[in-house]
Protein backbone atom coordinates (compact mmCIF):
# COMPACT_ATOMS: atom_id res chain seq x y z
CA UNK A 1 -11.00 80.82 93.34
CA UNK A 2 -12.12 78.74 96.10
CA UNK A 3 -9.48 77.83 98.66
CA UNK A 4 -9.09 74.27 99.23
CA UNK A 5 -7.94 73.55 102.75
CA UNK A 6 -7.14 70.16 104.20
CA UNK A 7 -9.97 70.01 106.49
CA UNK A 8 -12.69 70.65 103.62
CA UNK A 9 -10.45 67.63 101.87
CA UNK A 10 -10.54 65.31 104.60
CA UNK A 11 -14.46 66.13 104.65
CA UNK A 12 -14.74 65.16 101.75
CA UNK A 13 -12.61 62.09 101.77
CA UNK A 14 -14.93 61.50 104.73
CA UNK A 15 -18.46 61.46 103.09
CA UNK A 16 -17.08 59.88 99.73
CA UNK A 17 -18.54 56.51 99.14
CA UNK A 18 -16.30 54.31 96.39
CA UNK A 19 -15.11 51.25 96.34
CA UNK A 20 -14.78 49.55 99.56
CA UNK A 21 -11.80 47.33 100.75
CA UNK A 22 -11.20 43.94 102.22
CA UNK A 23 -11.44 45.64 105.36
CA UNK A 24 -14.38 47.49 105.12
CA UNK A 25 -12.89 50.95 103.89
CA UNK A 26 -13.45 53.35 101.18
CA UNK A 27 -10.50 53.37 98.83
CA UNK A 28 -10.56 56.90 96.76
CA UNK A 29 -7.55 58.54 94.70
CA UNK A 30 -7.12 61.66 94.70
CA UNK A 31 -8.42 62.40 91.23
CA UNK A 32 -11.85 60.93 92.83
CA UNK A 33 -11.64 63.97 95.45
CA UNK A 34 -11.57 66.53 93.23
CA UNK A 35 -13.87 65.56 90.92
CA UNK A 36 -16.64 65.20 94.20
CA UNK A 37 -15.25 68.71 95.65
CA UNK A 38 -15.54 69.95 92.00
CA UNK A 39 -11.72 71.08 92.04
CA UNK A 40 -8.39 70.88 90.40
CA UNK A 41 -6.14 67.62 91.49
CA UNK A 42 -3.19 69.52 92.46
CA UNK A 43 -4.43 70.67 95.20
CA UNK A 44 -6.37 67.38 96.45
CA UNK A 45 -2.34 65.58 95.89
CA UNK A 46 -1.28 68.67 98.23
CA UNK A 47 -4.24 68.03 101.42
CA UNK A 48 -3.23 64.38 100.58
CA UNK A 49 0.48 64.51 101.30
CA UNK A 50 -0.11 66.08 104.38
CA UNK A 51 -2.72 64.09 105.52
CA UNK A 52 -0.59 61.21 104.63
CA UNK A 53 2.36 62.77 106.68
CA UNK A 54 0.01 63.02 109.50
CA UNK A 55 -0.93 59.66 109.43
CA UNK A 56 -4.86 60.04 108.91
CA UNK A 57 -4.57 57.91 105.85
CA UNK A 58 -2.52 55.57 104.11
CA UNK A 59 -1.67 55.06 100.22
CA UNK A 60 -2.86 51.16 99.66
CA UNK A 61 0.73 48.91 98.70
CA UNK A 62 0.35 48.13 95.14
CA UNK A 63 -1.58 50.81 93.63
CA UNK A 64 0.54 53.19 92.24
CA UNK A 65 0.15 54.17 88.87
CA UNK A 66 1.85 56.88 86.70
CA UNK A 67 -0.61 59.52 85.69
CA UNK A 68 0.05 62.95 83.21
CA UNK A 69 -1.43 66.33 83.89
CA UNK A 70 -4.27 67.57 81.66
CA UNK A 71 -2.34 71.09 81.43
CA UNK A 72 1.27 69.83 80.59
CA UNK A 73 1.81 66.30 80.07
CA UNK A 74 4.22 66.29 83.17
CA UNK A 75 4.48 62.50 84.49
CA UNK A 76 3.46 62.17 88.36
CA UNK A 77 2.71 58.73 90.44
CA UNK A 78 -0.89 58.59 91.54
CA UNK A 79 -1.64 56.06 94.32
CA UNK A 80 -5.02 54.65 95.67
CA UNK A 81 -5.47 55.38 99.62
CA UNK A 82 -7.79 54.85 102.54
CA UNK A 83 -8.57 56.31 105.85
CA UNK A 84 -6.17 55.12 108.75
CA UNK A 85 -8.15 53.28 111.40
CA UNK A 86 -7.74 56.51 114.30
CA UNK A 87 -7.01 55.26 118.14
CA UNK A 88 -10.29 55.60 120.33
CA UNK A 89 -10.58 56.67 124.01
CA UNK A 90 -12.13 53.31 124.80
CA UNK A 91 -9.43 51.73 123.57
CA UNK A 92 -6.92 53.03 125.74
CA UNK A 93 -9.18 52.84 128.78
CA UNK A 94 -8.68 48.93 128.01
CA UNK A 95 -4.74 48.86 127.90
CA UNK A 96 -4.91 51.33 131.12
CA UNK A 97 -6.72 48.74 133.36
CA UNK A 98 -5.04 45.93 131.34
CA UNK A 99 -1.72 47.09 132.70
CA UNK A 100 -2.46 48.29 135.73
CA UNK A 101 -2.65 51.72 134.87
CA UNK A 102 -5.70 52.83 136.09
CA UNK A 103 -8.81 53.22 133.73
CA UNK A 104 -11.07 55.46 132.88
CA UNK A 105 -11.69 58.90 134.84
CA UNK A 106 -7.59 57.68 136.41
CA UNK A 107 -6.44 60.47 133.75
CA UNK A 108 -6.08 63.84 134.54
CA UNK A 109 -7.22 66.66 131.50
């Protein structure tokens, strides 16, 4: 069995090309993932909820639906989600000099 780590997921969430949002982004569920990584859901839902507690993406307000497994009928809430928009370098350079702070090559490694 092929391990499925959250890395490969978020890879994969990455390069997946579905429907986009009013702001541009891909929206995928995780039943999407799996199918493109050619793997069971469970474990895409597992990678999700801990890329979701790390705040790399967000489930989209309003989508959840309830699903049931293939295997046992067992009811579980499936949500639509989307890649967080991730802070850039640049972007803090601005705030830096916009406060005062310096910009860049004023931070230390």
């Amino acid at each position: 069995m092929t391990k499925i780590t959250t890395e490969a997921v978020l890879t994969a969430i990455t390069d997946y090309r579905g429907e986009i949002d009013t702001d541009g982004r891909t929206v995928f569920s995780t039943s999407d993932i799996a199918r493109v990584m050619g793997c069971d859901e469970y474990r895409v839902r597992v990678a999700c909820s801990w890329l979701r507690r790390q705040r790399i993406i967000e489930a989209i307000e309003g989508s959840a639906v309830i699903r049931r497994t293939a295997r046992t009928g067992e009811r579980y809430t499936a949500n639509l989600y989307r890649l967080k928009p991730q802070a850039r370098a640049e972007a803090f350079d601005a705030l830096f000099q916009t406060f005062g702070l310096g910009g860049e090559g004023s931070r230390t490694a």
